[in-house]
C-alpha atoms as a PDB file:
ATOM      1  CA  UNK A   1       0.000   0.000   0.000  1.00  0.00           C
ATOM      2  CA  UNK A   2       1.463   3.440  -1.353  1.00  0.00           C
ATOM      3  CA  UNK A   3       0.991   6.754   1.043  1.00  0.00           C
ATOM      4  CA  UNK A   4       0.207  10.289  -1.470  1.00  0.00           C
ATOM      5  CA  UNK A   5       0.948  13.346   0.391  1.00  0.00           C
ATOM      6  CA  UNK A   6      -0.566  15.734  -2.455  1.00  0.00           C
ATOM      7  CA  UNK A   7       0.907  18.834  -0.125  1.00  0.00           C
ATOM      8  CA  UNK A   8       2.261  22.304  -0.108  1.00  0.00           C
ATOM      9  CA  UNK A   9       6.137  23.008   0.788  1.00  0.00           C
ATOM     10  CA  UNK A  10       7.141  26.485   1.792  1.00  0.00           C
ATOM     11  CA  UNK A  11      10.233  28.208   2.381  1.00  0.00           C
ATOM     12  CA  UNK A  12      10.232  28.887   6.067  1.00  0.00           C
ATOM     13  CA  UNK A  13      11.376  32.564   7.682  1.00  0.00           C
ATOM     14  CA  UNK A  14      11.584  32.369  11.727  1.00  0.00           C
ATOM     15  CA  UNK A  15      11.700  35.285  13.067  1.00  0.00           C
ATOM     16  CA  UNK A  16      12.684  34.927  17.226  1.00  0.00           C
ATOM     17  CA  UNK A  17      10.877  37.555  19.053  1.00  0.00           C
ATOM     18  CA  UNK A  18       9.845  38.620  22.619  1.00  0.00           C
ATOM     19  CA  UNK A  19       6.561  38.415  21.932  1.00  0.00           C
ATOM     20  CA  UNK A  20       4.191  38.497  18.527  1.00  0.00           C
ATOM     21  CA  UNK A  21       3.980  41.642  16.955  1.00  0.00           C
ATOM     22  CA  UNK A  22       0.681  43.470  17.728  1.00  0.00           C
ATOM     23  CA  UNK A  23      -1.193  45.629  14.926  1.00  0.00           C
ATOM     24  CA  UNK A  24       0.637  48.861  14.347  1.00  0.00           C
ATOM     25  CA  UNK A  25       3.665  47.375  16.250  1.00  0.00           C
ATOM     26  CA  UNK A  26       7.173  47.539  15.113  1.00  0.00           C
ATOM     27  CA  UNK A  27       9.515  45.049  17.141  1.00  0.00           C
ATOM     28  CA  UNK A  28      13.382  43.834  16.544  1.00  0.00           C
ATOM     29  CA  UNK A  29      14.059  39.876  15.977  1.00  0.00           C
ATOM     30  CA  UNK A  30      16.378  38.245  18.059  1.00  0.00           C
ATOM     31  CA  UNK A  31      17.571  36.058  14.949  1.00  0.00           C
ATOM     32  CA  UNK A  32      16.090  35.004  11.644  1.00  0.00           C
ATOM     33  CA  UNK A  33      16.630  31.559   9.327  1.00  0.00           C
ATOM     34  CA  UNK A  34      15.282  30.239   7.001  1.00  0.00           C
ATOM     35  CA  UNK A  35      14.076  26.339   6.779  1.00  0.00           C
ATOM     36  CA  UNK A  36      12.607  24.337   4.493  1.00  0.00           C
ATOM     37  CA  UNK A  37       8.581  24.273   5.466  1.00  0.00           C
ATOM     38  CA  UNK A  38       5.154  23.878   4.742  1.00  0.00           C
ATOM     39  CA  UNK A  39       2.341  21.287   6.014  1.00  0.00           C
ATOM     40  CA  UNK A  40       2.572  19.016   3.458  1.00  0.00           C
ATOM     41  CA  UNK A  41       6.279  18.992   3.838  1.00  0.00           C
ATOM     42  CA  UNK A  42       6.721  18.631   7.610  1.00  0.00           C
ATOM     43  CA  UNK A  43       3.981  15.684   7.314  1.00  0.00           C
ATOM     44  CA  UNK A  44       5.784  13.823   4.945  1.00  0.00           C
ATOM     45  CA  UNK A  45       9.313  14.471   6.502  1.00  0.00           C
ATOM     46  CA  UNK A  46       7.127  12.993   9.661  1.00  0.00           C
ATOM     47  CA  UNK A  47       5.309   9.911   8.048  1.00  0.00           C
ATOM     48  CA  UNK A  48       8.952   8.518   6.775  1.00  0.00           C
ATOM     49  CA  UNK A  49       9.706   8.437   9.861  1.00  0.00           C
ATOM     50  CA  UNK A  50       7.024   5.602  10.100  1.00  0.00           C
ATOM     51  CA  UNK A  51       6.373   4.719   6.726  1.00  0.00           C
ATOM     52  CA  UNK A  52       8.074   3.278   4.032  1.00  0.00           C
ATOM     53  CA  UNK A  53       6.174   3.562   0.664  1.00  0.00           C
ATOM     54  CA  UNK A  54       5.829   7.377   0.633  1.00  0.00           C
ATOM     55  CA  UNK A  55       5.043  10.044  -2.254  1.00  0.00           C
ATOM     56  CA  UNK A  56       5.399  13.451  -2.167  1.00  0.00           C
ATOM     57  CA  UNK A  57       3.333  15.424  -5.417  1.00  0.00           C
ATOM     58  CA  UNK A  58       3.297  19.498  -5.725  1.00  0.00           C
ATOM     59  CA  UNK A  59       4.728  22.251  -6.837  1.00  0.00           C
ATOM     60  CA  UNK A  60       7.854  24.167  -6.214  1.00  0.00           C
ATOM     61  CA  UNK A  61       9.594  27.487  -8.074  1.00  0.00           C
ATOM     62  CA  UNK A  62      12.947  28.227  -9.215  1.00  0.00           C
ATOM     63  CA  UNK A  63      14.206  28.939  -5.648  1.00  0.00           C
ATOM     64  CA  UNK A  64      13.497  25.372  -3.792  1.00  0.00           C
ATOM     65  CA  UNK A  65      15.420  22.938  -5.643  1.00  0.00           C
ATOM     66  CA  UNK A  66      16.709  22.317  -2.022  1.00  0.00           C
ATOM     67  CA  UNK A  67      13.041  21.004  -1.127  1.00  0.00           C
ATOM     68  CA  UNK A  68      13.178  18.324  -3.635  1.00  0.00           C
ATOM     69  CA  UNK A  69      16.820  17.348  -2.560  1.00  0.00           C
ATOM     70  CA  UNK A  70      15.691  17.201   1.510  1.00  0.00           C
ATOM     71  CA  UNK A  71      12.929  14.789   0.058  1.00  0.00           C
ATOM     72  CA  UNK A  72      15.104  12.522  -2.096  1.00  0.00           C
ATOM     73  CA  UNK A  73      17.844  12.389   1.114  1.00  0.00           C
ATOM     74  CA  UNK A  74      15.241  11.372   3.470  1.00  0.00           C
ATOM     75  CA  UNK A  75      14.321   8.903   0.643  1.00  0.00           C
ATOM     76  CA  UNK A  76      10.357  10.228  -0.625  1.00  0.00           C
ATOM     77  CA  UNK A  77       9.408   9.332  -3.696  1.00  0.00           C
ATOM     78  CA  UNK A  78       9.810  12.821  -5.916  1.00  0.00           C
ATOM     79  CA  UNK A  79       8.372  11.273  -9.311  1.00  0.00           C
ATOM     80  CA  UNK A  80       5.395  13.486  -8.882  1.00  0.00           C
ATOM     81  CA  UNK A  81       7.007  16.604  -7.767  1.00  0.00           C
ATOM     82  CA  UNK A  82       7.479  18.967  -9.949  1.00  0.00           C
ATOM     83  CA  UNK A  83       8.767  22.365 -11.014  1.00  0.00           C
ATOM     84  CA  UNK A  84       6.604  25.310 -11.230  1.00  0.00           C
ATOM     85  CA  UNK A  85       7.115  28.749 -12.838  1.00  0.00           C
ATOM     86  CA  UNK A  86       5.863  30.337  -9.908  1.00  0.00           C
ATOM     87  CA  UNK A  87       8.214  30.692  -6.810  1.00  0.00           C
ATOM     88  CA  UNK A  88       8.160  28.129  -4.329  1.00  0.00           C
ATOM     89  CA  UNK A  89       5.839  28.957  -1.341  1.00  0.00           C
ATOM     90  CA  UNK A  90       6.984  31.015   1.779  1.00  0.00           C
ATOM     91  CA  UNK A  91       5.762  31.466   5.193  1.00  0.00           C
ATOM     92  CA  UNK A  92       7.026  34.582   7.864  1.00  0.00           C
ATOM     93  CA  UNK A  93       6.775  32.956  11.105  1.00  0.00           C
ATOM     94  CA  UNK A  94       6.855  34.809  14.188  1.00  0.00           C
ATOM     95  CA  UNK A  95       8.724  32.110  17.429  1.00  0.00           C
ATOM     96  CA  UNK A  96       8.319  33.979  20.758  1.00  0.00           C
ATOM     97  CA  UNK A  97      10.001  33.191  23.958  1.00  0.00           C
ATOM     98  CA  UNK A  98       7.347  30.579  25.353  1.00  0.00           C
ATOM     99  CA  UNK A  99       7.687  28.913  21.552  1.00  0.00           C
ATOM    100  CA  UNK A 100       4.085  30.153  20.571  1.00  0.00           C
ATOM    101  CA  UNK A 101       4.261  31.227  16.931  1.00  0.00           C
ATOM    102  CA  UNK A 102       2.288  33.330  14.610  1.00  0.00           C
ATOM    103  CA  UNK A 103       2.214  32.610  10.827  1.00  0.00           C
ATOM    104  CA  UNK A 104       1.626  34.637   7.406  1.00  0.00           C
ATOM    105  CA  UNK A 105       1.357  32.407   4.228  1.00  0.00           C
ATOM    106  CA  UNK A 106       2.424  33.186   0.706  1.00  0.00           C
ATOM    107  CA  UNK A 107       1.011  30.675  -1.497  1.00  0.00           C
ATOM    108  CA  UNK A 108       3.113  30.799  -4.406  1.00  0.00           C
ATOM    109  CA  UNK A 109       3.316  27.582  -6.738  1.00  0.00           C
ATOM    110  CA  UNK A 110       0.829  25.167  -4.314  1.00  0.00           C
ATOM    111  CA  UNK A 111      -1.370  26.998  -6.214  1.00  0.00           C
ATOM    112  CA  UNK A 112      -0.153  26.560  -9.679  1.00  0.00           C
ATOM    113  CA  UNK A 113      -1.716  22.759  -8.937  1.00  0.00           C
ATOM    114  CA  UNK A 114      -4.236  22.377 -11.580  1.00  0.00           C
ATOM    115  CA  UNK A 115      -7.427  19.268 -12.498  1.00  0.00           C
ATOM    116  CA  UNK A 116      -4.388  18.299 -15.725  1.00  0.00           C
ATOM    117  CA  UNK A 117      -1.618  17.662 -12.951  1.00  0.00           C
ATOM    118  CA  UNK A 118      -4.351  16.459 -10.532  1.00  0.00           C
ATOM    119  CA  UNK A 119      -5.318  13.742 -13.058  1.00  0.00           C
ATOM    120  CA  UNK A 120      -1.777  12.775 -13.683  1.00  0.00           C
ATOM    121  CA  UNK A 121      -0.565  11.942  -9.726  1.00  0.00           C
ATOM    122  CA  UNK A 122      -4.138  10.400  -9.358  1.00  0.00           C
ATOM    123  CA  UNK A 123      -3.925   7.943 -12.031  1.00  0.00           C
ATOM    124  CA  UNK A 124      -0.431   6.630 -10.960  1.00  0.00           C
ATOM    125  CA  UNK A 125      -2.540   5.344  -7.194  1.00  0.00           C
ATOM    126  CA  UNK A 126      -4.846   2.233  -7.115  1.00  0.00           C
ATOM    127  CA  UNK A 127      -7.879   1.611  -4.598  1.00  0.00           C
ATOM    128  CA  UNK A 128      -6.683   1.350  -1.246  1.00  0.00           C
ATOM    129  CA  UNK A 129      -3.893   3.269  -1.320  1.00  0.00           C
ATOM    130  CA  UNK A 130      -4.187   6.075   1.300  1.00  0.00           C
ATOM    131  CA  UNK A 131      -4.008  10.187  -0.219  1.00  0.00           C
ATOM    132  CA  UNK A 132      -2.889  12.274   2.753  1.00  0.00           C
ATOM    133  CA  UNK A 133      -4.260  16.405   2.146  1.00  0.00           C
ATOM    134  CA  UNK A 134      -3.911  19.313   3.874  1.00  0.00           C
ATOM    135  CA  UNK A 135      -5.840  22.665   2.472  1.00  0.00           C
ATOM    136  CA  UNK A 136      -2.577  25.092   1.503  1.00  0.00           C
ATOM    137  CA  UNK A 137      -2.632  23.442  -1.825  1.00  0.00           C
ATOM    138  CA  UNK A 138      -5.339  24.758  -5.225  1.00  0.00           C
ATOM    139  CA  UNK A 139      -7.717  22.036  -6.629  1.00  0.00           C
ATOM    140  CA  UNK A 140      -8.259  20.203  -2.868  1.00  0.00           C
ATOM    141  CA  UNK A 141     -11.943  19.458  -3.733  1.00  0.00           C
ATOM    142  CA  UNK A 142     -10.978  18.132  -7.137  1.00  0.00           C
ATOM    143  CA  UNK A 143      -8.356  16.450  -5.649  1.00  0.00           C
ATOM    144  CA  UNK A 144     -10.756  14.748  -2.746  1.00  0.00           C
ATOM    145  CA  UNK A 145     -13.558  13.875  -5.296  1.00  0.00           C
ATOM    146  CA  UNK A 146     -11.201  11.550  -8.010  1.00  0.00           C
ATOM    147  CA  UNK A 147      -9.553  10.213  -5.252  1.00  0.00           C
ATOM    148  CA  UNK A 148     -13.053   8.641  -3.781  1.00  0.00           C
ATOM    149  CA  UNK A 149     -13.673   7.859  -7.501  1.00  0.00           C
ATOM    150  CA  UNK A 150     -10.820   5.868  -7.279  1.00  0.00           C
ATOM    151  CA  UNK A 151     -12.164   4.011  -3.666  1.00  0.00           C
ATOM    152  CA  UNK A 152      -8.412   5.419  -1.995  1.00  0.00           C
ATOM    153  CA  UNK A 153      -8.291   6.378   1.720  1.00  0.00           C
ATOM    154  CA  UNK A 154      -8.419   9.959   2.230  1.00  0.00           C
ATOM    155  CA  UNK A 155      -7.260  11.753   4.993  1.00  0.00           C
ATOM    156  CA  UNK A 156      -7.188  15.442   5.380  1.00  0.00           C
ATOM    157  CA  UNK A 157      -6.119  17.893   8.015  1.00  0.00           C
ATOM    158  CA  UNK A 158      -8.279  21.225   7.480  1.00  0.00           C
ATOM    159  CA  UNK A 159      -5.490  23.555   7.492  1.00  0.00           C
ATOM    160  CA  UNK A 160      -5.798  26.556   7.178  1.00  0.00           C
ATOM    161  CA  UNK A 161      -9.954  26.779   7.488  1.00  0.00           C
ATOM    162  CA  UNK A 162     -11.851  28.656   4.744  1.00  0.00           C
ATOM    163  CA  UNK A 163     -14.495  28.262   2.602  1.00  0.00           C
ATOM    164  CA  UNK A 164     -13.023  25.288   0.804  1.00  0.00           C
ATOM    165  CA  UNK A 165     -13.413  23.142   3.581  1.00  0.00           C
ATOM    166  CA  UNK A 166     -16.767  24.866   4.269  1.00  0.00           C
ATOM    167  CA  UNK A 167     -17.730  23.599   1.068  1.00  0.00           C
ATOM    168  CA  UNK A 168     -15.861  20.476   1.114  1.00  0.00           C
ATOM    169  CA  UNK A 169     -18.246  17.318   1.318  1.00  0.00           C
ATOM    170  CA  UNK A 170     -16.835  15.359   4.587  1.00  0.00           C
ATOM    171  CA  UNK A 171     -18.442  12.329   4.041  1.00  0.00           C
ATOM    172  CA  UNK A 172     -15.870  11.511   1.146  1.00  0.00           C
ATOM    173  CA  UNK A 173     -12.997  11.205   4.298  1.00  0.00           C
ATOM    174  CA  UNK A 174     -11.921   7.812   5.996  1.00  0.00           C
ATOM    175  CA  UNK A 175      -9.713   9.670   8.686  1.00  0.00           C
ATOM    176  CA  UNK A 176     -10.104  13.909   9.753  1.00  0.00           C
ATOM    177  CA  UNK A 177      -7.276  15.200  11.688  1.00  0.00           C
ATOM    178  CA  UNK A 178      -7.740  18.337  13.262  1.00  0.00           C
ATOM    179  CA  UNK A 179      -7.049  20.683  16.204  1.00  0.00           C
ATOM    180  CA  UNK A 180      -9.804  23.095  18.176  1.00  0.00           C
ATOM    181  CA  UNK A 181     -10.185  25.721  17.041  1.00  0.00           C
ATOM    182  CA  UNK A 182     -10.433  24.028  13.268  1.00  0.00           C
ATOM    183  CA  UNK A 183     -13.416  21.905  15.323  1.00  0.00           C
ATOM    184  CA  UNK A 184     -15.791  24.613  16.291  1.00  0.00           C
ATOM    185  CA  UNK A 185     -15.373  26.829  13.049  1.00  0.00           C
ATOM    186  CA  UNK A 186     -16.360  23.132  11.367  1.00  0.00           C
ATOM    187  CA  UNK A 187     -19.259  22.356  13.736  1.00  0.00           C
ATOM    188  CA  UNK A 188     -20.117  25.869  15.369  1.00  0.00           C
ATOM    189  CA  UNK A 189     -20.326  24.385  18.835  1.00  0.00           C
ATOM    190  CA  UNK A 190     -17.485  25.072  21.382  1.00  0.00           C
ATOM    191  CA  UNK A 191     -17.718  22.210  23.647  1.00  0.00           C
ATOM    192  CA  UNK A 192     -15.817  19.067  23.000  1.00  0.00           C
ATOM    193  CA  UNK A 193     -18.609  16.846  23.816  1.00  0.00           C
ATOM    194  CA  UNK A 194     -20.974  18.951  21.365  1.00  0.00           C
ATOM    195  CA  UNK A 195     -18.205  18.918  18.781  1.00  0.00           C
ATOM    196  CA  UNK A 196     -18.076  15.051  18.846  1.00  0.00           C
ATOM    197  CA  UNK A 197     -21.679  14.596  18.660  1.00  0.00           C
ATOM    198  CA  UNK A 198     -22.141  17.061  15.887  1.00  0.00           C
ATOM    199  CA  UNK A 199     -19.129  14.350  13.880  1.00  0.00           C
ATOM    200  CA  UNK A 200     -21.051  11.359  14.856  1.00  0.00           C
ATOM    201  CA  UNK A 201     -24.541  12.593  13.574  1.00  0.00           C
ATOM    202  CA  UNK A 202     -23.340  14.047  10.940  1.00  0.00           C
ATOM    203  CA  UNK A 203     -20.856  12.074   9.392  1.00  0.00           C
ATOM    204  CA  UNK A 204     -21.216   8.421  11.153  1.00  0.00           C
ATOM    205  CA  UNK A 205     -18.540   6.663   9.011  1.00  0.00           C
ATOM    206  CA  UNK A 206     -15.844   9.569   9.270  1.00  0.00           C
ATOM    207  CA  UNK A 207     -12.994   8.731  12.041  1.00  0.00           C
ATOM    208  CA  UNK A 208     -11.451  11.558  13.679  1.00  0.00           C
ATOM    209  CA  UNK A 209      -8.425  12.770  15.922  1.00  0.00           C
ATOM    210  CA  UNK A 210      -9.254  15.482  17.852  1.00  0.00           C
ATOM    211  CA  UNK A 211      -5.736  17.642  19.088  1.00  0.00           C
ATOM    212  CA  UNK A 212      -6.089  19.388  22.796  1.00  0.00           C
ATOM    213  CA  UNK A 213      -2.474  20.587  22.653  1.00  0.00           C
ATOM    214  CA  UNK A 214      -1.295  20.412  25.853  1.00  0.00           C
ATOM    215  CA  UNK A 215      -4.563  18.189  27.033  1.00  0.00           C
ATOM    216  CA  UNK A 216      -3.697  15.247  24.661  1.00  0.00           C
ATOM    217  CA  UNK A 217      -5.994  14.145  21.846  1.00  0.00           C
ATOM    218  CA  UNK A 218      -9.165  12.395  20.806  1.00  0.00           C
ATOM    219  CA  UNK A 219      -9.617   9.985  18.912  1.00  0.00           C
ATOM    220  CA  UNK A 220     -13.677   9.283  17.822  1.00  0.00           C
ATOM    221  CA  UNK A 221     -16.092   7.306  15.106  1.00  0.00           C
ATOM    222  CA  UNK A 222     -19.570   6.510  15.769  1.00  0.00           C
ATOM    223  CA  UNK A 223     -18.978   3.722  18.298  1.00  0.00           C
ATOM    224  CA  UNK A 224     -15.491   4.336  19.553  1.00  0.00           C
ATOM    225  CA  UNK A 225     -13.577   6.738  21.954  1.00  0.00           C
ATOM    226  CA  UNK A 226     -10.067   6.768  22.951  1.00  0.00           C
ATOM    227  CA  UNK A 227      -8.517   9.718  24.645  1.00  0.00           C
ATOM    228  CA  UNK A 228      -4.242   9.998  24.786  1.00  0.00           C
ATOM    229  CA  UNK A 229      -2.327  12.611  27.388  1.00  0.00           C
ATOM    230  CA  UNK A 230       0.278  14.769  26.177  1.00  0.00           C
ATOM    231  CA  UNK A 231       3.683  14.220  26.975  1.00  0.00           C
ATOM    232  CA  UNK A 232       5.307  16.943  28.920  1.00  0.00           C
ATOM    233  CA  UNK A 233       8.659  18.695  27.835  1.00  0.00           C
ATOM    234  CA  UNK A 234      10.570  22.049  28.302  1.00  0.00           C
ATOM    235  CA  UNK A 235       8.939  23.722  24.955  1.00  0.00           C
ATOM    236  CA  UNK A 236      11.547  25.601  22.273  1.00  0.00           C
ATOM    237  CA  UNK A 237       8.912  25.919  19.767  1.00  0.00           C
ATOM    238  CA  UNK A 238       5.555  24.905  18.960  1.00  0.00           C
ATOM    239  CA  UNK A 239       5.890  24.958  15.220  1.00  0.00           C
ATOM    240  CA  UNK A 240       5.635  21.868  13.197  1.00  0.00           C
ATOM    241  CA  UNK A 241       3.992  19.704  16.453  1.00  0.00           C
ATOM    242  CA  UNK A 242       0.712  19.836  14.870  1.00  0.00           C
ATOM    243  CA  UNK A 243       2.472  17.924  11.080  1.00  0.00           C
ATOM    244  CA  UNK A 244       4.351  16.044  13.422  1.00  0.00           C
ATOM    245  CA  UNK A 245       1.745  14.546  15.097  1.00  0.00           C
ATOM    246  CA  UNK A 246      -0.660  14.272  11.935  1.00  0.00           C
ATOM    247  CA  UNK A 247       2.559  12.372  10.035  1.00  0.00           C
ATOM    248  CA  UNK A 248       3.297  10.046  12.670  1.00  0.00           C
ATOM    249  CA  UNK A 249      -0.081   8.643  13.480  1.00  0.00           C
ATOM    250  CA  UNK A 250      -0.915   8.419   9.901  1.00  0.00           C
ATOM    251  CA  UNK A 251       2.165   6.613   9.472  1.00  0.00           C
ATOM    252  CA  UNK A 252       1.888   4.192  12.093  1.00  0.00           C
ATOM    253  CA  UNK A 253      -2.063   3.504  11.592  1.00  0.00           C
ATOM    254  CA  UNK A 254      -1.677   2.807   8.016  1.00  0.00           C
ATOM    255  CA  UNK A 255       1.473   0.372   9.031  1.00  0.00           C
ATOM    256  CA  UNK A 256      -1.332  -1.790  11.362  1.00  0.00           C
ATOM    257  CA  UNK A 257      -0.721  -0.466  14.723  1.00  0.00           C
ATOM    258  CA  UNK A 258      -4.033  -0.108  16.855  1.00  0.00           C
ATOM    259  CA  UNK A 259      -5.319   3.456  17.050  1.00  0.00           C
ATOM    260  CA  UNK A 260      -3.951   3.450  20.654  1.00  0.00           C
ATOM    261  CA  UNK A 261      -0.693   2.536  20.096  1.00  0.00           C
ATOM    262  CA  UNK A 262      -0.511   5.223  16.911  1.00  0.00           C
ATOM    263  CA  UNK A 263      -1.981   7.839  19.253  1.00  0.00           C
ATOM    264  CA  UNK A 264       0.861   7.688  21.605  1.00  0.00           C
ATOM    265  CA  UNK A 265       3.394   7.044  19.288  1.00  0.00           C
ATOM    266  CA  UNK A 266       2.498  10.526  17.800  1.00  0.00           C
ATOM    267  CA  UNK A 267       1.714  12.552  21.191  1.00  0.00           C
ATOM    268  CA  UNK A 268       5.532  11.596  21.558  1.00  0.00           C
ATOM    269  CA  UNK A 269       6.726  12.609  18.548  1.00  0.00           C
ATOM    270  CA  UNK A 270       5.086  15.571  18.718  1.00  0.00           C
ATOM    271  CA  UNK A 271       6.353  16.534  22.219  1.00  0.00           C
ATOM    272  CA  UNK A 272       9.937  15.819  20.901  1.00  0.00           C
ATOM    273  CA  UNK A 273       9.374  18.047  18.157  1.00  0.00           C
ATOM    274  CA  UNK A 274       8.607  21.052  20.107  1.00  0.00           C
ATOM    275  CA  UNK A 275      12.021  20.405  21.972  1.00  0.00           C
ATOM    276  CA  UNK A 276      13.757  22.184  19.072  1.00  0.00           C
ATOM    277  CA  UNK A 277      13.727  25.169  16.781  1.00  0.00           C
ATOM    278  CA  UNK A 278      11.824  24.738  13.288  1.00  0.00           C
ATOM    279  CA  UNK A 279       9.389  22.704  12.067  1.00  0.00           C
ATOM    280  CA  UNK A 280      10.587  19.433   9.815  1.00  0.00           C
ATOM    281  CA  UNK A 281      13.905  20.029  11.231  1.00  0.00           C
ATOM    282  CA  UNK A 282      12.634  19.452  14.724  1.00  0.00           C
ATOM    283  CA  UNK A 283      10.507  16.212  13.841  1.00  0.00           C
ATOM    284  CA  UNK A 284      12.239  12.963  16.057  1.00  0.00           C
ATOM    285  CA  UNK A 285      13.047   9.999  14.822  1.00  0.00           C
ATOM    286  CA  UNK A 286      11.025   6.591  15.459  1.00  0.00           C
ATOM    287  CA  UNK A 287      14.657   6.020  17.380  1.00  0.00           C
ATOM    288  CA  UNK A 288      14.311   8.893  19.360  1.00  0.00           C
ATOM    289  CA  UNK A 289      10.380   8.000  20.011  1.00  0.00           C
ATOM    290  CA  UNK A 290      11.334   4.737  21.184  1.00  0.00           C
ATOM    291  CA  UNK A 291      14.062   5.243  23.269  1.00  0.00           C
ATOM    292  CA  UNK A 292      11.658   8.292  25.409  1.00  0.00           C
ATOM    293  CA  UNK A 293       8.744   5.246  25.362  1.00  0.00           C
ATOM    294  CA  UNK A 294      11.400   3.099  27.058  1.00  0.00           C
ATOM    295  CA  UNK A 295      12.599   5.800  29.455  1.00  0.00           C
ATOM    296  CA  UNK A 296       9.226   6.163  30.778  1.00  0.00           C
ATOM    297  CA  UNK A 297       8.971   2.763  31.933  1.00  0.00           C
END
């Protein structure tokens, strides 16, 4: 079984501060650099960590042939990633000192992805193979209905939240991955139980992690409810934690581990992850996931 991560990749520009810049507010940066980024990059960095049979298909410009080369050394299939006339996404990323962040997107070529390239990755997959999305790419509800033509596994995390997932027909997903706040602009209800409810009614065969951040995570279908604790750490930097955790549970769900054991393999990993600066370049390896598993017992 093949794993298509049909995701964006940015070019990533921390900026350490004190604290976020308000409206209107001019502040100096402790230190800037620049890493390779994105959702759809950090989750696939984070799945082969798990997972062996991996593709990576988007776009990138003229200025991130280094993307494609961090993909190829960590050994993702690049056959459908391509180059785009466009430059390569970018994201300004404010890091302050308690490692909350604050993020401004420039799309760039994830949105050069068009129904003719669409087709193309699409047709190269067979049913049962499992399409991982995020929403920082053009063409996602395209992209979501051929795939359920095709009877793959999709699994999306609705990142960022707009009117394409608004519009986005829910009942095409195996697996939704998502945090708070992306829960009650979905359902319009702010309590947890309410938010779970308004899933099950509404979409009875959907499975979904819920993300608490610092409360753990949910996991939730019609029948079925499984709640993980986070793992505490001294926190660099929250960035990435969220792709962490989406690539690791993925990965390790889709490999046959229970939902439990995938749960807490990924609260791990995503702990670890916020141990360092950056976002892919923070995700653990199953090594180091392991070895903090063992240490706890």
């Amino acid at each position: 079984m093949n794993i298509l991560n049909f995701g964006s990749v940015n070019i990533d520009s921390y900026f350490k501060v004190d604290h976020i810049a308000r409206p209107g507010e001019t502040i100096s940066s402790i230190s800037l650099k620049k890493k390779p980024g994105g959702k759809g990059l950090n989750q696939s960095i984070a799945l082969k960590k798990v997972y062996d049979n991996l593709y990576h298909a988007g776009l990138f410009g003229n200025d991130g042939e280094f993307i494609k080369n961090l993909f190829e050394e960590n050994s993702i299939n690049t056959k459908f990633f391509r180059r785009s006339n466009s430059d390569t996404g970018n994201a300004l990323i404010q890091v302050d000192k308690n490692g909350e962040n604050s993020i401004v997107l420039y799309k760039g070529a994830n949105f050069d992805i068009d129904e003719k390239f669409v087709d193309e990755v699409l047709d190269y997959f067979s049913k049962d193979d499992v399409l991982v999305l995020q929403n920082e790419i053009s063409s996602l509800s395209y992209i979501v209905d051929k795939a359920k033509e095709k009877r793959m596994k999709i699994v999306l995390n609705p990142s960022p939240i707009n009117e394409v997932i608004f519009n986005l027909d829910f009942s095409k997903l195996d697996l939704l991955v998502l945090n708070e706040t992306e829960a009650k602009d979905i359902s319009k209800f702010s309590n947890n139980d309410e938010i779970i409810e308004f899933f099950r009614r509404t979409y009875p065969d959907l499975k979904v992690i819920l993300t608490l951040g610092a409360n753990g995570s949910i996991y939730f279908d019609k029948d079925e409810l499984i709640k993980q604790k986070a793992y505490i750490v001294n926190t660099v930097d929250t960035t990435g934690a969220g792709d962490t955790f989406m690539g690791f549970f993925v990965g390790s769900y889709y490999k046959g581990d229970d939902i439990k054991k995938a749960m807490d393999l990924a609260s791990i990993a995503s702990a670890l992850a916020c141990m360092k600066d950056g976002a892919s370049t923070s995700i653990p390896s199953i090594e180091e996931v392991k070895k903090f598993r063992e240490n706890l017992s």
